[in-house]
PDB file of N, CA and C in Angstrom:
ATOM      1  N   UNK A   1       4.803 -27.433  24.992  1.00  0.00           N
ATOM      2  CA  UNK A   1       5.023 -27.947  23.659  1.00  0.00           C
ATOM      3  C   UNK A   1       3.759 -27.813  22.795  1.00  0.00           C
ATOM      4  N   UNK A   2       2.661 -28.266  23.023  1.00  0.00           N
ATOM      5  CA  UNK A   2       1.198 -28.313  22.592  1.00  0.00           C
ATOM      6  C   UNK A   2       0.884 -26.589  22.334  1.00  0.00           C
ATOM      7  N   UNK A   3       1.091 -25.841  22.840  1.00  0.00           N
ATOM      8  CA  UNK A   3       1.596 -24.310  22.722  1.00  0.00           C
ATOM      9  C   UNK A   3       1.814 -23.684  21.721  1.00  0.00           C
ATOM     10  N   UNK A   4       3.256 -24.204  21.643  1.00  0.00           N
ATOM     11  CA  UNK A   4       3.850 -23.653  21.011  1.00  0.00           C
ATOM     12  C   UNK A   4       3.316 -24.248  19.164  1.00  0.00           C
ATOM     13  N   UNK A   5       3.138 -25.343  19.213  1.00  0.00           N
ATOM     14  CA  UNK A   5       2.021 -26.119  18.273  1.00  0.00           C
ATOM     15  C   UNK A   5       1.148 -25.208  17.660  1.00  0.00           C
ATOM     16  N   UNK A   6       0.211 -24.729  18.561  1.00  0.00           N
ATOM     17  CA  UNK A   6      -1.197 -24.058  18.255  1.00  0.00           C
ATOM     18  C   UNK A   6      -0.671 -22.810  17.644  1.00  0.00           C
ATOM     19  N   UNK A   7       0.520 -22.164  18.248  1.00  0.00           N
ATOM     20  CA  UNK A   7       1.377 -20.928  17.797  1.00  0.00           C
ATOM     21  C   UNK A   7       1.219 -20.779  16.291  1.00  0.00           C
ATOM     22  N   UNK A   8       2.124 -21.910  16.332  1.00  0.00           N
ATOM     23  CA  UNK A   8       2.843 -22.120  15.038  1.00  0.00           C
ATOM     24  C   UNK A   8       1.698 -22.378  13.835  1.00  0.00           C
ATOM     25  N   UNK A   9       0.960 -23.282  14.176  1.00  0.00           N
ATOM     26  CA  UNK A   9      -0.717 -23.211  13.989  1.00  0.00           C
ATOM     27  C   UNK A   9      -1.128 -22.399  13.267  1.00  0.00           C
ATOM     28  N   UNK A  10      -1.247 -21.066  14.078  1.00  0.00           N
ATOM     29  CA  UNK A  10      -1.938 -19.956  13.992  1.00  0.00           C
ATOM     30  C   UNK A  10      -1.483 -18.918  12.808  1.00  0.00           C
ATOM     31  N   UNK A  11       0.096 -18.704  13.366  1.00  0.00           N
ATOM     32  CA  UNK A  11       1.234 -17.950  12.703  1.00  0.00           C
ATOM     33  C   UNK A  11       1.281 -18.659  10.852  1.00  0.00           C
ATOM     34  N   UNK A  12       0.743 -19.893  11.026  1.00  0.00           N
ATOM     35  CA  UNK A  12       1.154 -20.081   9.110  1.00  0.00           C
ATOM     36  C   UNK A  12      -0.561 -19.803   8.434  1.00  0.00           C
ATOM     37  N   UNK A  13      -1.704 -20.149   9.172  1.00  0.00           N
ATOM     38  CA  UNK A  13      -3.041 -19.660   8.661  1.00  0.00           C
ATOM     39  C   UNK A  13      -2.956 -18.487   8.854  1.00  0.00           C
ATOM     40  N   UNK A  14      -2.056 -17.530   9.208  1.00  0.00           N
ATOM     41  CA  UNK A  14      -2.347 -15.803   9.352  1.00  0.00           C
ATOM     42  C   UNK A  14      -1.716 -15.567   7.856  1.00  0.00           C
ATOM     43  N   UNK A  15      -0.458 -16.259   7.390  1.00  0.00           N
ATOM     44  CA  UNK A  15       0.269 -15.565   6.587  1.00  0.00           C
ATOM     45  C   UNK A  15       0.006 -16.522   5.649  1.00  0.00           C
ATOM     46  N   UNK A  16       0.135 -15.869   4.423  1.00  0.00           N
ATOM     47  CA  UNK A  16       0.204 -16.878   3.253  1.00  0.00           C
ATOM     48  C   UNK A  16       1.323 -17.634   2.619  1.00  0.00           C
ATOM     49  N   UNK A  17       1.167 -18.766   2.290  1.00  0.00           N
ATOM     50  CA  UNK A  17       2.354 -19.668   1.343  1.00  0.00           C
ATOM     51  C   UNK A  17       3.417 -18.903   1.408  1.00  0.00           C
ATOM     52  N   UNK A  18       2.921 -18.018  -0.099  1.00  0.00           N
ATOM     53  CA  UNK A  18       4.072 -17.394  -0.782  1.00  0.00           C
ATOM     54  C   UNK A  18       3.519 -15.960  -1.055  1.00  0.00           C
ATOM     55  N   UNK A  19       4.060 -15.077  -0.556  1.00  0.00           N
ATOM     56  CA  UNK A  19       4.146 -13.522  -0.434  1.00  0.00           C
ATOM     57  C   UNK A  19       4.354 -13.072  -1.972  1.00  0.00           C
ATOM     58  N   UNK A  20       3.317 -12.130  -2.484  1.00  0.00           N
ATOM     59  CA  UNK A  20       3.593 -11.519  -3.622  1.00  0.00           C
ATOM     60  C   UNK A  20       4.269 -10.052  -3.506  1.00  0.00           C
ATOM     61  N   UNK A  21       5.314  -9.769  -3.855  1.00  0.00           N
ATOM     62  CA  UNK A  21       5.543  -8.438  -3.912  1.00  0.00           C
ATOM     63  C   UNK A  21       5.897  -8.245  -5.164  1.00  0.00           C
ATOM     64  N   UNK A  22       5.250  -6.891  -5.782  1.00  0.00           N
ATOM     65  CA  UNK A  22       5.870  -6.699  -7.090  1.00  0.00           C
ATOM     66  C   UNK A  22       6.490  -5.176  -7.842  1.00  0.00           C
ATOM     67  N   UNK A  23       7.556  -5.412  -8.272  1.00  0.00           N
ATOM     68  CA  UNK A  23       8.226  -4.051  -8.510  1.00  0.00           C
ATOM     69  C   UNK A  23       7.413  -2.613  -8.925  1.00  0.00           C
ATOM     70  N   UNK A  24       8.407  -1.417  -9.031  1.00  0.00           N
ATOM     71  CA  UNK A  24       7.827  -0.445  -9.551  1.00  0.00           C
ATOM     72  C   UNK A  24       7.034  -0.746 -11.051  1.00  0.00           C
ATOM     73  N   UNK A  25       8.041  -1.154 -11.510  1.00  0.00           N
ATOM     74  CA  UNK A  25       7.196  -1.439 -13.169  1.00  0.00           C
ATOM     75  C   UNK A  25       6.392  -1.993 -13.401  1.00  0.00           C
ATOM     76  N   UNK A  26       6.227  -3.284 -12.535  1.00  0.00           N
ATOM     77  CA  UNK A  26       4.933  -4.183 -12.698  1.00  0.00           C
ATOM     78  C   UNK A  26       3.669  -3.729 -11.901  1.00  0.00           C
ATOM     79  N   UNK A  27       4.563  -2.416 -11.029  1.00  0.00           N
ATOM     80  CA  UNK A  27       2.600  -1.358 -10.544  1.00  0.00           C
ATOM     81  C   UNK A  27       2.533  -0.700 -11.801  1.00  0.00           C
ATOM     82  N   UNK A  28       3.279  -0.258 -11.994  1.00  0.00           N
ATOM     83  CA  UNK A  28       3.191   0.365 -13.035  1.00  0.00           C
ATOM     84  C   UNK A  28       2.408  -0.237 -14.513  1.00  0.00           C
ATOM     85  N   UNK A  29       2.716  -1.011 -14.706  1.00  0.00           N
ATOM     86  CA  UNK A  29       2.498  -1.604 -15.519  1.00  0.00           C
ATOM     87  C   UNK A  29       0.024  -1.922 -14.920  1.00  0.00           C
ATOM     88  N   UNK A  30       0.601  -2.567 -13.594  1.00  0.00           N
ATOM     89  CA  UNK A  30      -1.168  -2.758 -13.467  1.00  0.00           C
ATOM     90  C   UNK A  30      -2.118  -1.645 -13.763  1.00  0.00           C
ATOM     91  N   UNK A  31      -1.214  -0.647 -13.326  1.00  0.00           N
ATOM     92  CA  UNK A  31      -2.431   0.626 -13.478  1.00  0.00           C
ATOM     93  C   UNK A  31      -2.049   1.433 -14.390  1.00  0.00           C
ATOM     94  N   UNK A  32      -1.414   1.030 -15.576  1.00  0.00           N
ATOM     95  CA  UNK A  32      -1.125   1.400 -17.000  1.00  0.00           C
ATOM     96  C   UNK A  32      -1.117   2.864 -17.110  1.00  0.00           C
ATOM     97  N   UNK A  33       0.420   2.877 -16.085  1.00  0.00           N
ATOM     98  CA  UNK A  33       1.024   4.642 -15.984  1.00  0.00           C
ATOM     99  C   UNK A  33       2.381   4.090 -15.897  1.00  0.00           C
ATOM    100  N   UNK A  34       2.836   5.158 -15.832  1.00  0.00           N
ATOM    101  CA  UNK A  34       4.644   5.101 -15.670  1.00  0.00           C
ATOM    102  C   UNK A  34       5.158   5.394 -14.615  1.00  0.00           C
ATOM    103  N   UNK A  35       6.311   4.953 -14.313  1.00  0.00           N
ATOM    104  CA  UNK A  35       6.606   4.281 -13.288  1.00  0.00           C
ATOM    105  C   UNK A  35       7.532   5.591 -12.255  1.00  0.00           C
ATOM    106  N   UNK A  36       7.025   6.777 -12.832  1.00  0.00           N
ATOM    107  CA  UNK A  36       7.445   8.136 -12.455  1.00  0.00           C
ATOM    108  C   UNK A  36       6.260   8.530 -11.540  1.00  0.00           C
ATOM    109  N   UNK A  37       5.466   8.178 -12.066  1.00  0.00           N
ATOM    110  CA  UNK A  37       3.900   8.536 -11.460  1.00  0.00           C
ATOM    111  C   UNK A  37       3.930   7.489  -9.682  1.00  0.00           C
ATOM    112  N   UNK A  38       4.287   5.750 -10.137  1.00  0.00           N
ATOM    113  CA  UNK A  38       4.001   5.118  -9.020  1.00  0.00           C
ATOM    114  C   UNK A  38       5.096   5.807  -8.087  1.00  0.00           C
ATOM    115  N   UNK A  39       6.603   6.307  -8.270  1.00  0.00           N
ATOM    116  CA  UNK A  39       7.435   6.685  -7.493  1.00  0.00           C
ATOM    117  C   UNK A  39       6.821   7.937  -7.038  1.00  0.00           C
ATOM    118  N   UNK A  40       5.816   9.142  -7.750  1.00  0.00           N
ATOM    119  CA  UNK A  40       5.393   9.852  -6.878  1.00  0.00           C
ATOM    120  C   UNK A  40       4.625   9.780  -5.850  1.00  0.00           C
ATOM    121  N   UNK A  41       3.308   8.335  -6.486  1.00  0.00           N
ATOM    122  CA  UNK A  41       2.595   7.834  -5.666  1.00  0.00           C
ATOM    123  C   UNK A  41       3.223   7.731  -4.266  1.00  0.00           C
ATOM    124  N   UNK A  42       4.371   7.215  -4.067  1.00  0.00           N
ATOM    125  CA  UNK A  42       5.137   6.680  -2.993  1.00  0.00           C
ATOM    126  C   UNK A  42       5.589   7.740  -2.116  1.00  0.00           C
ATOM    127  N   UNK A  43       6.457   8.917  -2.604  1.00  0.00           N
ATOM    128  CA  UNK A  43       6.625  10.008  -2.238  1.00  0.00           C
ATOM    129  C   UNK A  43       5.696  10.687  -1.777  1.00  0.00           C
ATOM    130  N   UNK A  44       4.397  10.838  -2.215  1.00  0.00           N
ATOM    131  CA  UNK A  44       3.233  11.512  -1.902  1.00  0.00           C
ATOM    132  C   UNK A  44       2.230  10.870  -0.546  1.00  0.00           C
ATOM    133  N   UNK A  45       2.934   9.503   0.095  1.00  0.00           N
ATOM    134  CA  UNK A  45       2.399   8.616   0.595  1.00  0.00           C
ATOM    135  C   UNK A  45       1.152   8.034   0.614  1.00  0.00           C
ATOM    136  N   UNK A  46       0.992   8.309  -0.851  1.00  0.00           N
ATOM    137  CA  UNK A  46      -0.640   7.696  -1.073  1.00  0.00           C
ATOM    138  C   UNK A  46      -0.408   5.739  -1.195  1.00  0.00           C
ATOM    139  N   UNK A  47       0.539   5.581  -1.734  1.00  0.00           N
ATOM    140  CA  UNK A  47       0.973   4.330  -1.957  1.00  0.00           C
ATOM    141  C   UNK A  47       2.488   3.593  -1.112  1.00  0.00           C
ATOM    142  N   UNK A  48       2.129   2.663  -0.381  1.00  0.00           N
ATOM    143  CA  UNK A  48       3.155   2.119   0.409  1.00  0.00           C
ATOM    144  C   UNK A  48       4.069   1.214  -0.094  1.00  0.00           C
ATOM    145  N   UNK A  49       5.547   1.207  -0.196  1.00  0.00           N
ATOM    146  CA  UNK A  49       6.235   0.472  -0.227  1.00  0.00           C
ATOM    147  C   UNK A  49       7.316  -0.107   0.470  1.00  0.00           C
ATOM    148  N   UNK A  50       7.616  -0.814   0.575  1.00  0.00           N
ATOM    149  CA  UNK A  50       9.065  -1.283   1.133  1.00  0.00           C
ATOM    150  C   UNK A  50      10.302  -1.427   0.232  1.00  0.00           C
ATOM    151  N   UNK A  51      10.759  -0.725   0.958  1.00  0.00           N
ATOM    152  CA  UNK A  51      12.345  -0.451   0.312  1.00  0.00           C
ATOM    153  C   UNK A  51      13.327  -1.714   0.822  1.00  0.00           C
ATOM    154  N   UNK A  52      14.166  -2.207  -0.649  1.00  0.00           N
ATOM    155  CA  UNK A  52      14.418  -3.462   0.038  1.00  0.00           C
ATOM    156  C   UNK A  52      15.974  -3.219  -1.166  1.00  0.00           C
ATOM    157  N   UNK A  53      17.007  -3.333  -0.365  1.00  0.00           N
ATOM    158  CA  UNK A  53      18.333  -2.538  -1.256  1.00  0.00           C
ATOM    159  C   UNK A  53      17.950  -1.412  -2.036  1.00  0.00           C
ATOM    160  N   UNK A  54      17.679  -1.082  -3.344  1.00  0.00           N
ATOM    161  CA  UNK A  54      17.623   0.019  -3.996  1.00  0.00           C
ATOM    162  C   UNK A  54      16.234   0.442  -4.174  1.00  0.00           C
ATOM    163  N   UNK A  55      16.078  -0.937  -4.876  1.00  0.00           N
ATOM    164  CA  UNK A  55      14.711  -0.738  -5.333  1.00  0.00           C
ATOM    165  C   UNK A  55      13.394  -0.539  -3.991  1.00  0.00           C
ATOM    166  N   UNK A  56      12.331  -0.514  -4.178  1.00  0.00           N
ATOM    167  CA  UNK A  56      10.912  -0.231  -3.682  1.00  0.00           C
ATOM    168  C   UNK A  56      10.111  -1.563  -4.542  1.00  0.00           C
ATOM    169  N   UNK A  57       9.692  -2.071  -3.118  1.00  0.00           N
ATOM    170  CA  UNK A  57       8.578  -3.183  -3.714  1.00  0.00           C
ATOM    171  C   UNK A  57       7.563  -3.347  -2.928  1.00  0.00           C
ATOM    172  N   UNK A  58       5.876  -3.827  -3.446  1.00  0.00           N
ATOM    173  CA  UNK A  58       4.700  -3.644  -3.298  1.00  0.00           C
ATOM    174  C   UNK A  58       4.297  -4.622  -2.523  1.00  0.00           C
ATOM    175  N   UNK A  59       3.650  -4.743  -1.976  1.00  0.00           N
ATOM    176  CA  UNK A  59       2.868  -6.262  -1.755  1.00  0.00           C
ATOM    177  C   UNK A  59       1.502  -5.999  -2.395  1.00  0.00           C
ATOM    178  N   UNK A  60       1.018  -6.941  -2.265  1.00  0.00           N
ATOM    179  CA  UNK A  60      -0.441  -7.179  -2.769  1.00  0.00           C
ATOM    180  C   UNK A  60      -1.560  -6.516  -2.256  1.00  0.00           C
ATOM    181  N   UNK A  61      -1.167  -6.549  -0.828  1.00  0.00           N
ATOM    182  CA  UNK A  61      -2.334  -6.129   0.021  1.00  0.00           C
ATOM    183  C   UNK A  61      -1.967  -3.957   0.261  1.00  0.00           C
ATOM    184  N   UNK A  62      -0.784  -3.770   0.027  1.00  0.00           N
ATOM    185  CA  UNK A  62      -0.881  -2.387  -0.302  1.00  0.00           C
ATOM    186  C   UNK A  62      -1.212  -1.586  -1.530  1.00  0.00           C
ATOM    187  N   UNK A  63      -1.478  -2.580  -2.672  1.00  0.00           N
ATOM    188  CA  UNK A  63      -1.631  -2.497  -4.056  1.00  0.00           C
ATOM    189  C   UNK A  63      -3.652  -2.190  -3.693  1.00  0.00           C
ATOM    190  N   UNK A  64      -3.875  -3.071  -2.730  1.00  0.00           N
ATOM    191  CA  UNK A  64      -5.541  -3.230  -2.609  1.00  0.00           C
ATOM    192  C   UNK A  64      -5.815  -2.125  -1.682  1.00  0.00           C
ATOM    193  N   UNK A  65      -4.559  -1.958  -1.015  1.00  0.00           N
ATOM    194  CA  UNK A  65      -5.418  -0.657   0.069  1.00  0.00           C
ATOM    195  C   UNK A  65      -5.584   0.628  -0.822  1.00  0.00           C
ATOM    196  N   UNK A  66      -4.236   0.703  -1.748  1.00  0.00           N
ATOM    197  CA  UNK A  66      -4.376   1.966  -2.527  1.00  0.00           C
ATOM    198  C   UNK A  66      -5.392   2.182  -3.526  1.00  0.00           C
ATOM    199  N   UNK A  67      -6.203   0.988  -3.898  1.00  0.00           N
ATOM    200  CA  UNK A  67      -7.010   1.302  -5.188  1.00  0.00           C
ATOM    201  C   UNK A  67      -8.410   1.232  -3.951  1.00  0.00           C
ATOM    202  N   UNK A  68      -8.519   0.800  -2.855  1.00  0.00           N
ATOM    203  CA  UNK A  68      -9.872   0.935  -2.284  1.00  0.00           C
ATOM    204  C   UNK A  68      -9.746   2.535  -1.477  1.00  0.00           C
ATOM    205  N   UNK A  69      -9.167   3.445  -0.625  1.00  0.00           N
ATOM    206  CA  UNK A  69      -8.619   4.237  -0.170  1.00  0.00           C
ATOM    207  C   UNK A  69      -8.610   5.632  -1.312  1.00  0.00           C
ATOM    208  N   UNK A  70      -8.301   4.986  -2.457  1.00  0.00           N
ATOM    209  CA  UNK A  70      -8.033   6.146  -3.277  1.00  0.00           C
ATOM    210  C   UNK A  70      -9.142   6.423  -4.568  1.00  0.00           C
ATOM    211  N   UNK A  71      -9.985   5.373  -4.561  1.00  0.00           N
ATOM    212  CA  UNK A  71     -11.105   5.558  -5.767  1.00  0.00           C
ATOM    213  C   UNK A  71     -11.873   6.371  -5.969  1.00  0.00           C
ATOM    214  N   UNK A  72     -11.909   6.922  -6.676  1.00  0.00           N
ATOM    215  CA  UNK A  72     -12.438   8.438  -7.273  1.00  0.00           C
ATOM    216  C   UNK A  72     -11.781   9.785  -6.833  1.00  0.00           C
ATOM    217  N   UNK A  73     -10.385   9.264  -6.689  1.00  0.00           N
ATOM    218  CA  UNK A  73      -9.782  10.781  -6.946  1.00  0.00           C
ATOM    219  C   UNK A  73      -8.696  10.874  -7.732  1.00  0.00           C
ATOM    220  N   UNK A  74      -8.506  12.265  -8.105  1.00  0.00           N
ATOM    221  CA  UNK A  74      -7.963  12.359  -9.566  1.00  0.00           C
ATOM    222  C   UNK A  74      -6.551  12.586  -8.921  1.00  0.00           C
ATOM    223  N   UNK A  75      -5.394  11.503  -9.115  1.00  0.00           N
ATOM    224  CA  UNK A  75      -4.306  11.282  -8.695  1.00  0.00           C
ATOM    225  C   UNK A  75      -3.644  11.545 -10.479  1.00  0.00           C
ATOM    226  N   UNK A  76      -3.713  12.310 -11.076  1.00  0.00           N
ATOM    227  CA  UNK A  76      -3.380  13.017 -11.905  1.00  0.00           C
ATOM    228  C   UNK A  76      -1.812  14.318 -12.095  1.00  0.00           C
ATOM    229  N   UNK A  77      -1.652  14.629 -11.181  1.00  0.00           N
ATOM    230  CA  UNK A  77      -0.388  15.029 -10.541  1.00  0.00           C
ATOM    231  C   UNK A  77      -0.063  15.309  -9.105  1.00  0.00           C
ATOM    232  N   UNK A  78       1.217  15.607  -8.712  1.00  0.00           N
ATOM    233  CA  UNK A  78       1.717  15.520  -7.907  1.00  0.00           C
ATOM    234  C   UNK A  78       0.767  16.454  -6.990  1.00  0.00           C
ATOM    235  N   UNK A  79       0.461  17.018  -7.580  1.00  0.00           N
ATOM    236  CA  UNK A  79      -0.391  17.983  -6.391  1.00  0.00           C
ATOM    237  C   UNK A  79      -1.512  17.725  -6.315  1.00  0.00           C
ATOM    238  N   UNK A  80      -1.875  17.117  -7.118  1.00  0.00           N
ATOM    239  CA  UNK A  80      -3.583  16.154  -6.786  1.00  0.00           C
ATOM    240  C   UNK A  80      -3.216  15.237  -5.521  1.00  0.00           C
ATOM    241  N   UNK A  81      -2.269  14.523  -5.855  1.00  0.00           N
ATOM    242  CA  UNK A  81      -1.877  13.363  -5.238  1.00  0.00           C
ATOM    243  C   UNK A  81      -1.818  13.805  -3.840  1.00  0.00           C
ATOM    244  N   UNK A  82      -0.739  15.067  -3.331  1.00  0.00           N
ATOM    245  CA  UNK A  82      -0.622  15.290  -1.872  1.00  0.00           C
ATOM    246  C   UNK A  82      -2.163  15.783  -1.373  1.00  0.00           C
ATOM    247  N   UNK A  83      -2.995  16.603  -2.054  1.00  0.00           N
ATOM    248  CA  UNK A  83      -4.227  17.112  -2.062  1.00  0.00           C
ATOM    249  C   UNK A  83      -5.300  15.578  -1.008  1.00  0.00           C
ATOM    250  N   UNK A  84      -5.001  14.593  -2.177  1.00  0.00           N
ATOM    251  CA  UNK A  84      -6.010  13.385  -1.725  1.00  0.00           C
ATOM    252  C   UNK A  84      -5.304  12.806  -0.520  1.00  0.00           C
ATOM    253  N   UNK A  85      -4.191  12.602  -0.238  1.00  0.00           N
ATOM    254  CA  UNK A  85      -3.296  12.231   0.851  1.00  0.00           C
ATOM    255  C   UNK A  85      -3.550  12.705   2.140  1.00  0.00           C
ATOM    256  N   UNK A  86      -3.696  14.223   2.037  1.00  0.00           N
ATOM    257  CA  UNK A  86      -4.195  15.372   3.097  1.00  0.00           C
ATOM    258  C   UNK A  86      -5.652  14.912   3.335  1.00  0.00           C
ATOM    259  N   UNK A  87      -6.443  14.763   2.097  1.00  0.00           N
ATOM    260  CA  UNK A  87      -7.887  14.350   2.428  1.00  0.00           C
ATOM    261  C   UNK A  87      -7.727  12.860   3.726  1.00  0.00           C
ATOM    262  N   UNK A  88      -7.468  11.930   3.348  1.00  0.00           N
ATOM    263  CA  UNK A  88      -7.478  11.069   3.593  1.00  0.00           C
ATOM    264  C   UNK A  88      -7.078  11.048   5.137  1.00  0.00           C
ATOM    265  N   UNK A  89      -5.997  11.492   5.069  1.00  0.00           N
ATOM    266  CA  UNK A  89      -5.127  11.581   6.731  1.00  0.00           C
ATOM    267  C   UNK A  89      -6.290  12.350   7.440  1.00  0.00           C
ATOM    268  N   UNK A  90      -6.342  13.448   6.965  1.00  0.00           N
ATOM    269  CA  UNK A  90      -7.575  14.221   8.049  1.00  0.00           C
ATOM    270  C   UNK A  90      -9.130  12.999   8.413  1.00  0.00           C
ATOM    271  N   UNK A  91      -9.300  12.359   7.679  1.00  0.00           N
ATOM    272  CA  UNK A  91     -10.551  11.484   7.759  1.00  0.00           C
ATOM    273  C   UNK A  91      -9.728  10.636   8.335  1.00  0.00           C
ATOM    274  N   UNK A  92      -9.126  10.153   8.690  1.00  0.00           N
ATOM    275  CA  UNK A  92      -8.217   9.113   9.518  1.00  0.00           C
ATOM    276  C   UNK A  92      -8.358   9.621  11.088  1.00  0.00           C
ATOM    277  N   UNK A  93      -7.618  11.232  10.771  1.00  0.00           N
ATOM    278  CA  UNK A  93      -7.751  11.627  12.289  1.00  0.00           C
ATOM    279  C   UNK A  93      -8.897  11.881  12.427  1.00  0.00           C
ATOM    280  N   UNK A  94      -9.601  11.982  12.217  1.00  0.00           N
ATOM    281  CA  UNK A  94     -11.124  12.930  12.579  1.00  0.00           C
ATOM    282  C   UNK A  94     -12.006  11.184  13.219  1.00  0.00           C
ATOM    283  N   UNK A  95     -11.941  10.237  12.262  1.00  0.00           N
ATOM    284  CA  UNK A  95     -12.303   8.763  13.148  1.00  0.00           C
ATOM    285  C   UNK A  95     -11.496   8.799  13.904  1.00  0.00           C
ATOM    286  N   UNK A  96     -10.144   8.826  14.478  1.00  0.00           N
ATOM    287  CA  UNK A  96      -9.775   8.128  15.511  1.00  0.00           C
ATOM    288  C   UNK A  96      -9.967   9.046  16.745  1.00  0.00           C
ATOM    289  N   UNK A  97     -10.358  10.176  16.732  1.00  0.00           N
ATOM    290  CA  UNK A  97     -11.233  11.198  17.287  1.00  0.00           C
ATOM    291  C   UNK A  97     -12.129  11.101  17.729  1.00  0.00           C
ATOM    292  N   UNK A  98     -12.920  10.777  16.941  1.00  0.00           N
ATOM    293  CA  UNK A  98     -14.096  10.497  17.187  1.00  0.00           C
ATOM    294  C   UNK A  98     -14.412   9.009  18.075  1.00  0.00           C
ATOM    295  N   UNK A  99     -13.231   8.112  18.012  1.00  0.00           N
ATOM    296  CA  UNK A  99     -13.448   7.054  19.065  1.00  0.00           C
ATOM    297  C   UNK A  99     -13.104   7.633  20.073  1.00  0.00           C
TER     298      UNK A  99
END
């Protein structure tokens, strides 16, 4: 019982209150582009979402991986975008390689 306590404990200081997720438009809207661009973002897998019935929605903490992960490259079109994606993945594999 005392266990399952500490569990439970643990499991609500890991996660927060209340979960922010926020639509295409309102990424859109943060990084003051259109919302054609964040759906390529997504397609291009530079930017993660969860698909939840139709729509695609963000959380917070994939909103932060994409602007730390992606800063200073010119995500300007679709082919920039897969360009930096490719960058990125290869530096992904090349550390986990290197462990």
């Amino acid at each position: 019982m005392i266990t399952q306590i500490k569990e439970q404990q643990v499991l609500t200081n890991l996660f927060p209150k209340k979960i922010q997720m926020y639509s295409r438009k309102e990424v859109a809207e943060l990084f003051h582009t259109s919302e054609d661009t964040i759906s390529a973002l997504v397609c291009t897998g530079c930017l993660e979402a969860i698909k939840i019935g139709k729509s695609y929605s963000f959380s917070y903490y994939s909103i932060l991986d994409f602007e730390n992960e992606y800063r200073g490259f010119d995500l300007s079109s679709t082919e920039k975008m897969k360009n930096a994606f490719e960058i990125k993945h290869k530096e992904a594999v090349a550390c986990r390689d290197y462990n």
